[in-house]
Protein backbone atom coordinates (compact mmCIF):
# COMPACT_ATOMS: atom_id res chain seq x y z
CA UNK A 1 -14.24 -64.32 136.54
CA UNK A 2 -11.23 -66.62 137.02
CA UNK A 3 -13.16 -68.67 139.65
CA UNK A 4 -16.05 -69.09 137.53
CA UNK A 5 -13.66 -70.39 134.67
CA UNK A 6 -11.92 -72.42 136.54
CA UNK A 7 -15.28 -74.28 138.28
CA UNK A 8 -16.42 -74.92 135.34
CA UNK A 9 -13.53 -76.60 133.57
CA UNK A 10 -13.05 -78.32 136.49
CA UNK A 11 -16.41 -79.60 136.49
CA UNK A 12 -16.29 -80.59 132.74
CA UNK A 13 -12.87 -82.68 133.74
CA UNK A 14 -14.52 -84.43 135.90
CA UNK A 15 -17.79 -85.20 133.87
CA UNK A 16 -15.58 -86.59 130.96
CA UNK A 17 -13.43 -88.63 132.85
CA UNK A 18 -16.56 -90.38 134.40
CA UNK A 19 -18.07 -90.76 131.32
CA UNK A 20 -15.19 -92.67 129.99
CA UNK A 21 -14.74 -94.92 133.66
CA UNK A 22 -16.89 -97.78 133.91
CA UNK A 23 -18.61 -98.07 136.55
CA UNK A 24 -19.99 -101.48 136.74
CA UNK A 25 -19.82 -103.07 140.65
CA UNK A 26 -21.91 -105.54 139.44
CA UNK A 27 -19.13 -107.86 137.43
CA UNK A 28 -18.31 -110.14 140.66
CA UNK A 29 -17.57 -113.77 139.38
CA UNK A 30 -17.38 -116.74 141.13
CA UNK A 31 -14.83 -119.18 139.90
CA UNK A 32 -14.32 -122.89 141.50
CA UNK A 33 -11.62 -125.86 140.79
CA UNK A 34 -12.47 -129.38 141.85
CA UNK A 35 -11.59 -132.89 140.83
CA UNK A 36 -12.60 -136.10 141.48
CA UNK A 37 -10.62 -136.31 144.30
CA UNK A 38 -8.28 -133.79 146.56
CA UNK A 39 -5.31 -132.70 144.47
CA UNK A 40 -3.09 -129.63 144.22
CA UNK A 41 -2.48 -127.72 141.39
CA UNK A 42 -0.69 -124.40 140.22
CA UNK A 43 -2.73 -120.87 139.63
CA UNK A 44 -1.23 -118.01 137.84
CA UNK A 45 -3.02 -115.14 137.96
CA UNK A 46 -2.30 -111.85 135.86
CA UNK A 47 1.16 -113.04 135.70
CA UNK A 48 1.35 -113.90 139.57
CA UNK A 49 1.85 -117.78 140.72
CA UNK A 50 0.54 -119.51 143.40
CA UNK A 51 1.75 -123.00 144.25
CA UNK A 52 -0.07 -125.49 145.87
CA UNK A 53 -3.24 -124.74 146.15
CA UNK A 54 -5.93 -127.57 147.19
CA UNK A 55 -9.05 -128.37 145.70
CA UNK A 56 -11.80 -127.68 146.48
CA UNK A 57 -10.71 -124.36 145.73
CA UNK A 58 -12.92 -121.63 145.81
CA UNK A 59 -12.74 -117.50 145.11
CA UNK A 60 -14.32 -114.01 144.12
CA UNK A 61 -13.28 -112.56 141.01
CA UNK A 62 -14.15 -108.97 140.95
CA UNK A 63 -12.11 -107.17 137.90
CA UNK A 64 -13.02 -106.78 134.50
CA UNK A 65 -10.02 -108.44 132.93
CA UNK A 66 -8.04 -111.12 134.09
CA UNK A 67 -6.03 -114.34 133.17
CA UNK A 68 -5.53 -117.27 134.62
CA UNK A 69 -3.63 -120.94 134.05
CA UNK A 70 -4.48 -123.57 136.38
CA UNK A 71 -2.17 -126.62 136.35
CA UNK A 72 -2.69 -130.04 137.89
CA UNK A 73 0.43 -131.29 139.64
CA UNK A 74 -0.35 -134.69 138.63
CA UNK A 75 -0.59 -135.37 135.16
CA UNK A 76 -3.04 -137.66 134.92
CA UNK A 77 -5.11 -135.74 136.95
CA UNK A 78 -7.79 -133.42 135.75
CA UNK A 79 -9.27 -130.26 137.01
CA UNK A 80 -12.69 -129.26 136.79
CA UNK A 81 -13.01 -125.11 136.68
CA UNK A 82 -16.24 -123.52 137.08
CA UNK A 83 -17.06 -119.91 136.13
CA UNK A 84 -20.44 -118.23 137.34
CA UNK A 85 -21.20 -114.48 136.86
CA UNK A 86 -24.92 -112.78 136.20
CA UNK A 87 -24.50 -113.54 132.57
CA UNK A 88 -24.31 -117.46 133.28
CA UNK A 89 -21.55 -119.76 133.52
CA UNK A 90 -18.62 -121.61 131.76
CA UNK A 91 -16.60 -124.46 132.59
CA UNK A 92 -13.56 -126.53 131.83
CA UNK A 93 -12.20 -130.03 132.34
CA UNK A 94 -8.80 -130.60 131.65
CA UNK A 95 -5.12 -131.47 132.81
CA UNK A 96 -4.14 -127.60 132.37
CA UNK A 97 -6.81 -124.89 131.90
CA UNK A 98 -6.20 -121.19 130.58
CA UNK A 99 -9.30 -119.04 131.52
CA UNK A 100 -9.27 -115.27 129.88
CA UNK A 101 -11.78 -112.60 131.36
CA UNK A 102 -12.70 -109.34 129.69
CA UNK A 103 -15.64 -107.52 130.34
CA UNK A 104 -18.88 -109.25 130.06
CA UNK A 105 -17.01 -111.89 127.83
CA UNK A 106 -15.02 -115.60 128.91
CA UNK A 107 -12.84 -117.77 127.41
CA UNK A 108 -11.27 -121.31 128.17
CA UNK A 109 -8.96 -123.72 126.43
CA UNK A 110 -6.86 -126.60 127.60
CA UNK A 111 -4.95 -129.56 127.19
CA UNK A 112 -4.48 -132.75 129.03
């Protein structure tokens, strides 16, 4: 009788804490940075910086939140950042770009 109570609660923990995961593989986003011509800029991603990155820069984006700053190291030079998932894209010209993902939704802002 034990067994039997225990399989079953078992079971149950394991139904609700799938039904509260989400299990979408199908969020993978593509984001690009480019500029008129070869540059480096700054990334910081999720709180983690990366220095000196070239464009064109290209990556695979596959969580359901993030945040990101991208930074020109020239200041009169402007970035160009490009966002593509299944539910279109988004995209951003400016001197220093913050890009926000959560979920199914995206959001940019900058300044020059």
């Amino acid at each position: 009788m034990k067994k039997a109570i225990l399989s079953v609660i078992g079971i149950l923990v394991i139904l609700l804490t799938f039904s509260f995961t989400n299990l979408n593989f199908d969020n993978e986003r593509t984001i690009k940075i480019t500029s008129e011509k070869p540059i480096e800029f700054d990334m910081v991603q999720n709180g983690i910086i990366t220095k000196g990155i070239k464009t064109p820069h290209e990556f695979k984006f596959v969580e359901n939140e993030g945040n990101f700053i991208f930074k020109s190291n020239k200041e009169k030079e402007k970035l160009n950042v490009s966002v593509e998932d299944k539910n279109g894209n988004l995209s951003a010209n400016w001197g220093i770009i913050v890009l926000t993902i959560e979920n199914d939704k995206m959001k940019t802002f900058g300044m020059n």
